[in-house]
Protein backbone atom coordinates (compact mmCIF):
# COMPACT_ATOMS: atom_id res chain seq x y z
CA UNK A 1 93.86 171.27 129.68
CA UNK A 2 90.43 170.30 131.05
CA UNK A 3 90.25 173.34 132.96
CA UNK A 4 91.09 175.64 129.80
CA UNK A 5 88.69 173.80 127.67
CA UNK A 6 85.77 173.74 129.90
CA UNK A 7 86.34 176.93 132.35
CA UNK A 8 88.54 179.36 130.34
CA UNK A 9 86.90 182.19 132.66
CA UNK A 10 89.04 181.07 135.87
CA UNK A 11 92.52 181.44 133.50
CA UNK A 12 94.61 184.06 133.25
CA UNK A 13 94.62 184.62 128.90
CA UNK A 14 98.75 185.18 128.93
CA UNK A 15 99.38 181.85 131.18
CA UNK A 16 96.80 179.77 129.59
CA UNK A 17 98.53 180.74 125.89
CA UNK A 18 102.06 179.44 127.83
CA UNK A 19 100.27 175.92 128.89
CA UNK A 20 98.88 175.33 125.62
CA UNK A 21 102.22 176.14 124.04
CA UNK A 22 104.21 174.00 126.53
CA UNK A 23 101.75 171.10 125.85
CA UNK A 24 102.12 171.27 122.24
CA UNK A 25 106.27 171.67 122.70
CA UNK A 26 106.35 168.12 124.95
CA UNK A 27 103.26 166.03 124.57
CA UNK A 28 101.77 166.41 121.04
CA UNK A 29 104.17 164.73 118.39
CA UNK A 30 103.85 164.87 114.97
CA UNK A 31 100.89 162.94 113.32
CA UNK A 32 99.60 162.68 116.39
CA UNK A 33 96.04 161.83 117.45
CA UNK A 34 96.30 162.23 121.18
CA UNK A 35 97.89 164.07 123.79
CA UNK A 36 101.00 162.33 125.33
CA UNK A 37 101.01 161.68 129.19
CA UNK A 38 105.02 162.09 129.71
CA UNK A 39 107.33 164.96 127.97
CA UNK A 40 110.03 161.54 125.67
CA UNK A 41 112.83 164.04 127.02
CA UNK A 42 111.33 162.43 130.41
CA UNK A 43 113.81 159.36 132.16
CA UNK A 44 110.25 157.32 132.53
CA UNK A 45 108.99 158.15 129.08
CA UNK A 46 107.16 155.09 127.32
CA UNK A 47 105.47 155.58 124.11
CA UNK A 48 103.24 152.27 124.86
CA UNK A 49 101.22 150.93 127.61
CA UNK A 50 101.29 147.11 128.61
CA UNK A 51 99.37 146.22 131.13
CA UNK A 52 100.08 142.10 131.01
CA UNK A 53 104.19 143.06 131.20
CA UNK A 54 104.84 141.15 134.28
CA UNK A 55 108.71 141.63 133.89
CA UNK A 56 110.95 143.54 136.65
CA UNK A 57 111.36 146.90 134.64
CA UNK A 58 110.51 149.92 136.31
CA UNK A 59 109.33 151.52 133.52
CA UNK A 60 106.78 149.11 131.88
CA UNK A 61 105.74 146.12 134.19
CA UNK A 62 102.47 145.65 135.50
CA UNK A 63 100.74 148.91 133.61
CA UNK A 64 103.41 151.42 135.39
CA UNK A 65 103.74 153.20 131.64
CA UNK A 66 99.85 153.98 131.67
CA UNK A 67 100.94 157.70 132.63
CA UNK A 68 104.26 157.41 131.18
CA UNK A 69 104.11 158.25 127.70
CA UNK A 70 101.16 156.73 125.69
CA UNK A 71 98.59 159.26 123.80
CA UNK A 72 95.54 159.72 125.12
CA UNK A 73 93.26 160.74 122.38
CA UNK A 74 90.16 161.87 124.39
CA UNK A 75 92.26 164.91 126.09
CA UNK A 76 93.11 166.20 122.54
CA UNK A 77 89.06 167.50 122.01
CA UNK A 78 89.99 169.21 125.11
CA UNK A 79 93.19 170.50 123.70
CA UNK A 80 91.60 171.76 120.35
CA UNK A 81 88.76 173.65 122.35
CA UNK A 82 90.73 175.00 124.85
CA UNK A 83 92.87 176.29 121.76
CA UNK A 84 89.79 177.94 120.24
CA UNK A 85 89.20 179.16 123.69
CA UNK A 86 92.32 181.16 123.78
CA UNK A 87 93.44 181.61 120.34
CA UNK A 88 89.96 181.76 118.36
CA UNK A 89 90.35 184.82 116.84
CA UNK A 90 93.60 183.72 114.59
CA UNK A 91 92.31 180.03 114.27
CA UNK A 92 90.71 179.82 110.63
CA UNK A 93 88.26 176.47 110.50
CA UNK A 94 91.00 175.18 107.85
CA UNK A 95 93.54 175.45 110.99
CA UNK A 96 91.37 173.49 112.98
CA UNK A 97 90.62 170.68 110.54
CA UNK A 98 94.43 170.63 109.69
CA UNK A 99 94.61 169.47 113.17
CA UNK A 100 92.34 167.02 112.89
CA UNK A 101 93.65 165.45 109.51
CA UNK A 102 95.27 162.53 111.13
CA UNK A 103 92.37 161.78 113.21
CA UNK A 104 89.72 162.02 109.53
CA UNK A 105 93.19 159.68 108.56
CA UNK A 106 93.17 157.17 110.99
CA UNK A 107 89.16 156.80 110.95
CA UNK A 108 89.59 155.94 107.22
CA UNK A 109 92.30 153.77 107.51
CA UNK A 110 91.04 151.68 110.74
């Protein structure tokens, strides 16, 4: 995503359209504000990080969910540019803030 965002010249148009698409079918949910580290179709898949687990699961002790699941909001900038990098000319500015409505939501709200 950082790549498309910050280097779109080094991307082939057609396969950078497929990632974006493929990132927005497993790792953006709905009302999201962040990118999700793990496809939830995934056996490891943890919406939540908890880094003082100390338990014997595999899936959540000592921090192993970090990459697992949780949303990471400071790759979706990255994902919204690297949109606008590759499908600017049918984003409108009221598609863009649309996508950004539960971030203006949580901002308010927090």
């Amino acid at each position: 995503m950082i790549t498309l965002a910050v280097a779109p010249e080094i991307c082939e148009p057609h396969h950078a359209r497929l990632y974006i698409k493929k990132v927005e079918e497993h790792l953006l949910k709905p009302k999201s504000i962040g990118v999700g580290t793990l496809s939830d179709n995934h056996n490891f898949y943890c919406p939540y990080y908890d880094n003082s687990n100390d338990s014997s699961d595999p899936k959540i002790a000592h921090g192993f969910s970090y990459h697992n699941g949780p949303e990471w909001v400071w790759l979706y900038g990255f994902y919204l540019v690297a949109k606008m990098n590759f499908e600017g000319k049918v984003l409108s500015k009221r598609r863009i803030m649309s996508l950004l409505q539960e971030h203006i939501k949580h901002l308010r709200d927090s």
